[in-house]
Each structure stands twice: as structure tokens, then as C-alpha cells.
Protein backbone atom coordinates (compact mmCIF):
# COMPACT_ATOMS: atom_id res chain seq x y z
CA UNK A 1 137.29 78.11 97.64
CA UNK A 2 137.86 76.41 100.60
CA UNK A 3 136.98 78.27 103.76
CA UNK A 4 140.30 78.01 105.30
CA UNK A 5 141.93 79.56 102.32
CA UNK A 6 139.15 82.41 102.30
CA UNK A 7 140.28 82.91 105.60
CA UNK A 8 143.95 83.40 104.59
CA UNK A 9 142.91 85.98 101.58
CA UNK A 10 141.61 88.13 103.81
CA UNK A 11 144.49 88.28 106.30
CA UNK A 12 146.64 89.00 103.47
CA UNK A 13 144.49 92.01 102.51
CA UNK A 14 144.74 93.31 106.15
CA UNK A 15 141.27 92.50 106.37
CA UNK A 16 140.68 91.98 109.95
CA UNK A 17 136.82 91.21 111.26
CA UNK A 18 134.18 90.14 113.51
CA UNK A 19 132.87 87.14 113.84
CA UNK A 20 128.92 86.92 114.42
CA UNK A 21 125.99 84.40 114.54
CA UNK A 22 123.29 86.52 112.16
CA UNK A 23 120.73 85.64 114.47
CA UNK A 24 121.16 85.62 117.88
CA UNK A 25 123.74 88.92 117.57
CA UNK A 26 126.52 87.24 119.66
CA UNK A 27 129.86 88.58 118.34
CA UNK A 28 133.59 88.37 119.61
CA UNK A 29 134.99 91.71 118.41
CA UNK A 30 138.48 92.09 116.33
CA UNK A 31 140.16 94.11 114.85
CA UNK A 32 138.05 95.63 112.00
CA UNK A 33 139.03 96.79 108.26
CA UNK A 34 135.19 97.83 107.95
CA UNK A 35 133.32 99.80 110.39
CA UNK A 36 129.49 99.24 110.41
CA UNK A 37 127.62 102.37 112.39
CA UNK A 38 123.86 102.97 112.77
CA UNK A 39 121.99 106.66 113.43
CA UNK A 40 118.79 107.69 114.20
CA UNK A 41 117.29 111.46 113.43
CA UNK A 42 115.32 111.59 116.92
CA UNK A 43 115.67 109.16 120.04
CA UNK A 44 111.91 109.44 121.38
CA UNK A 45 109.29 107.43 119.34
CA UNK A 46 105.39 106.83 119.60
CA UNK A 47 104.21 103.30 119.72
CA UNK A 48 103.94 102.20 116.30
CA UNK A 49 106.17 104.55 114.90
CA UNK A 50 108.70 103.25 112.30
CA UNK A 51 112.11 103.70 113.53
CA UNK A 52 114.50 105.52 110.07
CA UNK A 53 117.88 104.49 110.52
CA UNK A 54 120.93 105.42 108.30
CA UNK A 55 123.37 102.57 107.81
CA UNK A 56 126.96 103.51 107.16
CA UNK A 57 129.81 101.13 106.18
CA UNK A 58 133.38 102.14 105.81
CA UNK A 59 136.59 100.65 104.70
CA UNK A 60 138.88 101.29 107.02
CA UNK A 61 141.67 100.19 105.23
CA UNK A 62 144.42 101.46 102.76
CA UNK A 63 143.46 98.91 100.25
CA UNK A 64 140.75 98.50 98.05
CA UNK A 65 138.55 95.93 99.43
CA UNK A 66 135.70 93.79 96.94
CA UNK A 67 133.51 91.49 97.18
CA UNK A 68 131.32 92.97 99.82
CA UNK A 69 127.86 92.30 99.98
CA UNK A 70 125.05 95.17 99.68
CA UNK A 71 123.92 96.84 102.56
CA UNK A 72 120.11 96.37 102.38
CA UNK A 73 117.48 94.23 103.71
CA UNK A 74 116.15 92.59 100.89
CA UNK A 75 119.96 91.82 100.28
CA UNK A 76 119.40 89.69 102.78
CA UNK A 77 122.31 90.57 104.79
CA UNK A 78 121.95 93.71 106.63
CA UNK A 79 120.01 92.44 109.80
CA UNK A 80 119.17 94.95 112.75
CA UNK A 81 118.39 93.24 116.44
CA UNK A 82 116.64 95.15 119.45
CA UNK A 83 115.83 94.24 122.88
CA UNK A 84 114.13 96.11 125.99
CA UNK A 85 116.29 96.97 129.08
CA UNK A 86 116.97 93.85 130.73
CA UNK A 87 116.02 91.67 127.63
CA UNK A 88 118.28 89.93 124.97
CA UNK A 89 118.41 91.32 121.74
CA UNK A 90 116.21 89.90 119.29
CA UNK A 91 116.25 89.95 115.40
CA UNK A 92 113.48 92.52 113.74
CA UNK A 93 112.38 90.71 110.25
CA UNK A 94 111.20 93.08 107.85
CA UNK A 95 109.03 91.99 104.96
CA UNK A 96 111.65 92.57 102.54
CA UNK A 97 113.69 89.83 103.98
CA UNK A 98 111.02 87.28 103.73
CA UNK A 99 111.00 88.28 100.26
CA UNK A 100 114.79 88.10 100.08
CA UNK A 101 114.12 84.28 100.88
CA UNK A 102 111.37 83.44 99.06
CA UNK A 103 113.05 84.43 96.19
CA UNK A 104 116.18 83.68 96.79
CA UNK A 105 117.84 86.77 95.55
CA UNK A 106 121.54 87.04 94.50
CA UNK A 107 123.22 89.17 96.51
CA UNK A 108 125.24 92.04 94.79
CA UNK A 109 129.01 92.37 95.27
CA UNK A 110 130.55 96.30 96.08
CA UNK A 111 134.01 97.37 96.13
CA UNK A 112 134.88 99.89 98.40
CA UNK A 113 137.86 101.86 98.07
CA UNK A 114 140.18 102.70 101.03
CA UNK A 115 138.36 105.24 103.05
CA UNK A 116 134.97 104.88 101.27
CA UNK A 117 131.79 105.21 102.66
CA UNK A 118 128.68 102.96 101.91
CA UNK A 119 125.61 104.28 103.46
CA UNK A 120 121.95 103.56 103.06
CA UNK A 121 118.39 104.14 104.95
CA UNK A 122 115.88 101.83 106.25
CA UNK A 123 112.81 101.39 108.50
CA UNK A 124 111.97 99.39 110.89
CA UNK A 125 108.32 98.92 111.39
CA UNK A 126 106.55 96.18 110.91
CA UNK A 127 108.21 92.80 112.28
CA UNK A 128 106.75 89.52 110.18
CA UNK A 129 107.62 87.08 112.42
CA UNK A 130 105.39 88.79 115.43
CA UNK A 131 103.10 90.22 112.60
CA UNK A 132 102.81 93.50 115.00
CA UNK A 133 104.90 96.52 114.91
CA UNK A 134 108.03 96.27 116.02
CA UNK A 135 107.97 98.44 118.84
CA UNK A 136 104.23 97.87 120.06
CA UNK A 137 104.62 99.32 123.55
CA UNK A 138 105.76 101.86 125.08
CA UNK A 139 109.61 101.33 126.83
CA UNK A 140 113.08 101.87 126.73
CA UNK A 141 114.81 99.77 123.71
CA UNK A 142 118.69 99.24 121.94
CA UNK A 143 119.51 98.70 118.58
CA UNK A 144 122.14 97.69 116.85
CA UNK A 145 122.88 95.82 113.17
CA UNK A 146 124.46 93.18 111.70
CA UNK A 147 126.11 92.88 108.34
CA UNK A 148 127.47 90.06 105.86
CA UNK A 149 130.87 91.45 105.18
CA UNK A 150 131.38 89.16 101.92
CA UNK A 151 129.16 87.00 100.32
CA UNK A 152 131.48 84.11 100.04
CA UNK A 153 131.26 83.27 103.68
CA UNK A 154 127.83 83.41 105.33
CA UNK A 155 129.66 83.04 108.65
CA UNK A 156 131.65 86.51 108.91
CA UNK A 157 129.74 89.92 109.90
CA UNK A 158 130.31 93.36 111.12
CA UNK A 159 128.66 94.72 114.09
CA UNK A 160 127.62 98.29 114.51
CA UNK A 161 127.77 100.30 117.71
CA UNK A 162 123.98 99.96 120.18
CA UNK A 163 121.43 102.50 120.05
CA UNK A 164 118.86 103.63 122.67
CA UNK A 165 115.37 104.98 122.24
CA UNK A 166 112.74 105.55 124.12
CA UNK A 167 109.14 104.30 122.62
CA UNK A 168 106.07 106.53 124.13
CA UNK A 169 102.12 105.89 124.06
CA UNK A 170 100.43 108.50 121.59
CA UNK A 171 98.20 110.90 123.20
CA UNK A 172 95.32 113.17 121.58
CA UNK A 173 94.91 113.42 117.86
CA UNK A 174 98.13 110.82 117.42
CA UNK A 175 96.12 108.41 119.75
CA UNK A 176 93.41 108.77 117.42
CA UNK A 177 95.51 107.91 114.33
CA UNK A 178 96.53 104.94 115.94
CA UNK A 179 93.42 103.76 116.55
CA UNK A 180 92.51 104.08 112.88
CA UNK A 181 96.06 102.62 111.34
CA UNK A 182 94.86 99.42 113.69
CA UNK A 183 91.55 99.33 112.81
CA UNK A 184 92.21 99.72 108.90
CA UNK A 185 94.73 97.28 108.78
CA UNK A 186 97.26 99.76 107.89
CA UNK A 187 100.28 99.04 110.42
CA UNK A 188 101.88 97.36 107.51
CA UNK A 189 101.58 100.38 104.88
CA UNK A 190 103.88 103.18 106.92
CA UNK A 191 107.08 102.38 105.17
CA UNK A 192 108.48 101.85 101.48
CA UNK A 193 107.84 98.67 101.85
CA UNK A 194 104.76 98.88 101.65
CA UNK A 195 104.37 97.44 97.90
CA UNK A 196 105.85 93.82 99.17
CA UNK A 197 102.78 92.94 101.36
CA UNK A 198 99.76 91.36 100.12
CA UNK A 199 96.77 94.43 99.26
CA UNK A 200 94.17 95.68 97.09
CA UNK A 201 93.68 99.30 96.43
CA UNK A 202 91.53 99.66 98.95
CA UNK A 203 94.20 100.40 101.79
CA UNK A 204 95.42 103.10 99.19
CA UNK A 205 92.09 104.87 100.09
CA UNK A 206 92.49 104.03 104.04
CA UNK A 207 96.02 105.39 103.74
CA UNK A 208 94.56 108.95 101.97
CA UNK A 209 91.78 109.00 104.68
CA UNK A 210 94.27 108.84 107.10
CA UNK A 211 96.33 111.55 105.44
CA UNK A 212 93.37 113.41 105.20
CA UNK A 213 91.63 112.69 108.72
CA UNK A 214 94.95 113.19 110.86
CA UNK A 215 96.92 115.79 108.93
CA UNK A 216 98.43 117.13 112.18
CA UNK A 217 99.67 113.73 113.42
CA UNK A 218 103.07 112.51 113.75
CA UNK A 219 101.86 109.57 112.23
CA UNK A 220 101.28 111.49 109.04
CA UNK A 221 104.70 111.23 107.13
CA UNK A 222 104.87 107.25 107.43
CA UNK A 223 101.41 107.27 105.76
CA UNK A 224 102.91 109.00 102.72
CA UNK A 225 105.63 106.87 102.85
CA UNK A 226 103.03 103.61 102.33
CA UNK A 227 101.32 105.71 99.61
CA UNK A 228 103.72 106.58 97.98
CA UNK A 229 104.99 102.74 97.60
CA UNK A 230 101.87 101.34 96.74
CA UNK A 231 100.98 104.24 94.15
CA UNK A 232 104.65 103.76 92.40
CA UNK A 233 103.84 103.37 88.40
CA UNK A 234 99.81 103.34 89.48
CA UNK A 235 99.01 106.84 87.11
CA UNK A 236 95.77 105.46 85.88
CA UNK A 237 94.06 105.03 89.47
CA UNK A 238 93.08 108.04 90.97
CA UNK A 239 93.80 107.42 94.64
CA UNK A 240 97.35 108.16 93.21
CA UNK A 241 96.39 111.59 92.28
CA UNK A 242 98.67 114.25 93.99
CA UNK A 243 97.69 117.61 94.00
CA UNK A 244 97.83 119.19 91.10
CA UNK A 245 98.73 122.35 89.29
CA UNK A 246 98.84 123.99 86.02
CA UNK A 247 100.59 127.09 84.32
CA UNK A 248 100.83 128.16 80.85
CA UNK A 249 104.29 129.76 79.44
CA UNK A 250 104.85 130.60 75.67
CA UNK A 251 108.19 130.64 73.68
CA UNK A 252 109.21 131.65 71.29
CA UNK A 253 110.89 128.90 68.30
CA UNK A 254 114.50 128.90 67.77
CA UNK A 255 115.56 131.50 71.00
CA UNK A 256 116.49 130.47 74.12
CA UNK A 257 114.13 129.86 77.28
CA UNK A 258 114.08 129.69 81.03
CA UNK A 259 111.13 128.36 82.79
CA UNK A 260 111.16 128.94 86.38
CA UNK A 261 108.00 127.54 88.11
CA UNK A 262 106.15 129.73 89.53
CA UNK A 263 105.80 131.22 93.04
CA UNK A 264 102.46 130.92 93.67
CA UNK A 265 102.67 127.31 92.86
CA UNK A 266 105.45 126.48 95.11
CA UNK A 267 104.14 128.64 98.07
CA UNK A 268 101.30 126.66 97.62
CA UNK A 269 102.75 123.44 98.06
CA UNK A 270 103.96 124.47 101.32
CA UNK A 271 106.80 121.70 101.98
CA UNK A 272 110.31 121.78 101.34
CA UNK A 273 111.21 120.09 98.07
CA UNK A 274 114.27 119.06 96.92
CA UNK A 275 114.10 117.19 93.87
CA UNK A 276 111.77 117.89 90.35
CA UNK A 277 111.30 114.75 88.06
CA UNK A 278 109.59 114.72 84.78
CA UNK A 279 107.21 112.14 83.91
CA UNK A 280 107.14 112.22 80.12
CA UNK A 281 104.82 109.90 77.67
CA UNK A 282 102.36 108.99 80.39
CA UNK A 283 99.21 108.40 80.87
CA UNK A 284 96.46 109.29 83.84
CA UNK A 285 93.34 108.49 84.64
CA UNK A 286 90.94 110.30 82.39
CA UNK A 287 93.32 109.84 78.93
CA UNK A 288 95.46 112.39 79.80
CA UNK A 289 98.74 112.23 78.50
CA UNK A 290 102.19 114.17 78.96
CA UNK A 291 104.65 114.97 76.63
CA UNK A 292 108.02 115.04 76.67
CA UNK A 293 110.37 118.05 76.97
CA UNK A 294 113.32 116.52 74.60
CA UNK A 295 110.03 116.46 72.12
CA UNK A 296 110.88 120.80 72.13
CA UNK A 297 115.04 120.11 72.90
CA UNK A 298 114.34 121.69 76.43
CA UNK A 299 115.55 120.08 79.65
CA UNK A 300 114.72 119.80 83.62
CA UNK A 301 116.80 120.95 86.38
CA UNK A 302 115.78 117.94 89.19
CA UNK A 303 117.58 120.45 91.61
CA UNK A 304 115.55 123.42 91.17
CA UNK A 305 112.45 122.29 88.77
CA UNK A 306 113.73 125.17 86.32
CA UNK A 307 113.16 124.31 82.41
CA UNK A 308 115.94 125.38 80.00
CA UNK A 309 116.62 125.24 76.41
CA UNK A 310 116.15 126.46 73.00
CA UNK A 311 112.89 125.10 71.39
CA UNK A 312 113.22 123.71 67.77
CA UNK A 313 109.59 121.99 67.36
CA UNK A 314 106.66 124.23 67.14
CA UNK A 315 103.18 123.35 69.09
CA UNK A 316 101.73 122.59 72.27
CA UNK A 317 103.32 120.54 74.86
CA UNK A 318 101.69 119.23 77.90
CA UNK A 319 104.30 118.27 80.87
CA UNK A 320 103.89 116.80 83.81
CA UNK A 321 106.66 117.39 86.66
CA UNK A 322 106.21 115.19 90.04
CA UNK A 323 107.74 117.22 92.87
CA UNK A 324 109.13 115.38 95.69
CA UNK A 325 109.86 116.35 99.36
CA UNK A 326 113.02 116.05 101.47
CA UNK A 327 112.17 112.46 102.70
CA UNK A 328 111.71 111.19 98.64
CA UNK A 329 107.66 111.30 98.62
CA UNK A 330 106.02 112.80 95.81
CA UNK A 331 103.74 115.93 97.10
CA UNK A 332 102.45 117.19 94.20
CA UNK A 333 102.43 117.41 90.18
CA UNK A 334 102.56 120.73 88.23
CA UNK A 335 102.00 120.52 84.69
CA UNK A 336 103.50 123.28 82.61
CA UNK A 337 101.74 124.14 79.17
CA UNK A 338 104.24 124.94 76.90
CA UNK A 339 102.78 126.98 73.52
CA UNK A 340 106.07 127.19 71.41
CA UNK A 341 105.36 129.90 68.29
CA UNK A 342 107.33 131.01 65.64
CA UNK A 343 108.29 134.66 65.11
């Protein structure tokens, strides 16, 4: 399709825009049918400190509108740009955009109805181009993002309204933990994109020293973050191990069970959790292997981590449940031993 005529189906949808160079962030604003807005959960930041910030794109229309690319980095088309007072903005390259390239990934079309809501999260962090952190000194910064509004027409974006933040040196312990994510190598590992740069599982040990050196650090979370990315699908190697615990519960064949985990366990954990996954039919370090809870016809609440059911297959069956915190990181496994017994 021409791009004259893709410019006269979208003015027939009522699909007004904004026109903007992807890289150097220069725009002239119109009328809009989407709305691209950007958020941040706190406005100071230490020096090397990823920046989390919640995308949201809405259709501000009364008509469906398709055809829209994804709003992610390694889509490719979801660019952020930020510049120091006094500076011009400048476009952050995170890994997972060089990746986007090098493999020259197809970008996925969305439809969002009128008055729908497309949000997602990202970091940034680590910029590839300066290979240094993004925000490597302390200052006064604004953000603000791009997006590819369809994926016909690499020329037409949505801009999203400017951020400040203030970036701050660390001081004390958080100094400290600097010090050590520099010296380790680690300034690439704080995010969940961790797993697209180039490493051995030897920064999976620097990253638990670092959890376990500097547990007090603001640092700490972003560390977990990287770990948990690099340990995703790694059961067999132990510098994935979470901590662990066990319980034993017995039921009874053919009547109906609750499992609620137990107290102790979850006081133990000591962080908020909000989702319980099971992890059935695999195998850790060591040769130990889970079972599955469809095995005895029971189920798993993710919301609450309670088992239900009514067993139907007598035996033993060893499950392992990963429990994961309000930012999506896995903090711990609990393995329930389930002795199911006849009457």
C-alpha cells in the first residue's frame, strides 16, 4: 500500500497522529486517536539505579483501531529518550533492542478497542551504545517515549508526556554496593534483561554475593531482578536455588481437601507475595524431582498458594511451588509432601 493511501485510511478512521523522527525525538504534535503516557513509582534515583517505567497506550477513539504495533523494546518500537537540564534529549538503547535488530524480529500487530488501555513495564538501565548505565552521574534528567503507532509506516509515532527525576550519588552501604556491581561486572545484570547479554554462570554467583553482602541496599531488588533472568529454566544449577521449605500434609483418597500453606512458612519468607506457581515434572540439582498435582486431581490457587481438590490416586507426591513477590521475582520454593491414603 502506497503511503499516500495509508495516509488516507487512517483519516477515514478518525485516526489523527503525531509525526516523529524515532531518533532524535523531534515531533510536531496533532491531534491524537492514541495517547502514549509514561510513570515512574519514585522521582529520586541513585546513580546506577535502573529507572521502572510503566508504559500506557490508549485508544482514544470510538472505533476499534488495528494494526498497532506492540509496546515493548525488543518490539523494536517503543523507544524512550532522556537528556540533562540544558541538554537535548538523547535515545537510551537497551540490549533488547540490539537484539530486536540483530534478529530482525517481526513485530506483532494489537487491536485496541475504543477506550482500551495497553500498558506494559520496562527498565532502563544499562545503555549499549555508551556501554555504561544510563544514568551514570548524579543530576537532574527528563524522560519521555516514543512509539510506532502501526507497523505499516515506520515514519508515524506517538509521543508521551516528559518526566523529571533527580539521579543522586549512593552513600554508605549503597556506595559500597556500587563499588562491587562495578567491580564484578554486574551493571549489566540489574534488570530482566539480564539473560540477553553475553555471561557464564559465574556473574550468577557475583549477583548472590551481592544479594547476600548488601542485603540492606537499595541496590538489592535490581540484583534479584538479574537473577532471576539469568536463573529462568536453570533448576539443575544450584546458584538458582531459592530458599527452600518443606511440609508434610496427608489426605485422605476419594474426600475432599484444602491445603493452605502454612504460617510458619510464609512468616518466614518475610516479603509480600502475590502469586504461587507450580513447577511440576522437574528436575533439580541433586535428582530431585517434583510431581505433579493433576497426578492426585488436586489444583493450585496462583492467588493464594492454597491446594484444593479431591484426590483419586493413592501415594506420595512430592510438589514443588515457586513463590513470587510483588515485583514478579521468585523468593522462595516450598515443597508440600502430599501422603494420599485410603480409608
Amino acid at each position: 500500500m502506497a503511503l499516500n493511501n495509508k495516509i488516507l485510511v487512517l483519516a477515514f478512521l478518525g485516526f489523527t497522529m503525531m509525526l516523529l523522527h524515532p531518533y532524535t525525538g523531534e515531533s510536531q504534535p496533532t491531534d491524537l486517536a492514541l495517547e502514549l503516557s509514561i510513570s515512574v513509582d519514585k522521582e529520586v534515583f541513585l546513580v546506577g539505579e535502573p529507572v521502572q517505567i510503566t508504559f500506557q497506550l490508549k485508544n482514544l477513539s470510538d472505533q476499534e483501531l488495528s494494526n498497532i504495533a506492540e509496546l515493548s523494546f525488543i518490539s523494536g518500537t517503543l523507544m524512550t529518550f532522556f537528556r540533562q537540564s540544558g541538554n537535548d534529549f538523547e535515545p537510551y538503547f537497551p540490549r533488547s533492542r540490539e537484539v530486536s535488530d540483530l534478529m530482525d524480529r517481526a513485530v506483532i500487530p494489537i487491536t485496541l478497542k475504543a477506550g482500551e488501555m495497553l500498558g506494559n513495564i520496562e527498565y532502563i538501565s544499562f545503555n549499549v551504545v555508551t556501554s555504561d548505565f544510563a544514568f551514570p552521574v548524579a543530576g537532574n534528567f527528563e524522560l519521555k517515549a516514543t512509539h510506532l503507532i502501526s507497523n505499516e509506516d515506520p515514519n508515524m509515532f506517538v509521543e508521551s508526556n516528559t518526566l523529571s527525576i533527580s539521579v543522586i550519588n549512593p552513600v554508605g552501604v549503597d556506595q559500597d554496593a556500587l563499588n562491587f556491581i562495578q567491580i564484578n561486572g554486574l551493571n549489566r545484570f540489574l534488570t530482566p534483561e539480564s539473560e540477553l547479554f553475553p555471561h557464564d554462570d559465574s556473574i550468577i554467583s557475583k549477583l548472590n554475593e551481592l544479594i547476600k553482602t548488601f542485603p540492606e541496599s537499595l541496590y538489592l531488588p535490581y540484583a534479584k531482578l538479574g537473577r532471576s533472568s539469568l536463573c529462568q529454566g536453570r533448576f539443575e544449577l544450584s546458584d538458582c536455588f531459592l530458599p527452600s521449605f518443606l511440609f508434610e500434609q496427608t489426605l485422605i483418597l476419594g474426600e475432599a481437601a484444602t491445603i493452605e500453606l502454612p504460617e510458619d512458612i510464609l512468616s518466614e519468607i518475610n516479603e509480600p507475595s502475590i502469586r504461587y506457581v507450580e513447577l511440576p515434572n522437574q528436575t533439580r540439582e541433586g535428582g530431585v524431582h517434583s510431581d505433579s498435582l493433576e497426578e492426585a486431581s488436586l489444583s493450585l490457587d496462583q492467588d493464594t498458594g492454597v491446594i484444593t481438590g479431591r484426590p483419586t490416586t493413592s501415594g506420595e507426591f512430592l510438589i514443588w511451588i515457586q513463590v513470587f513477590s510483588e515485583e514478579n521475582i521468585p523468593i522462595a520454593d516450598i515443597w508440600p509432601i502430599l501422603s494420599i491414603e485410603a480409608r
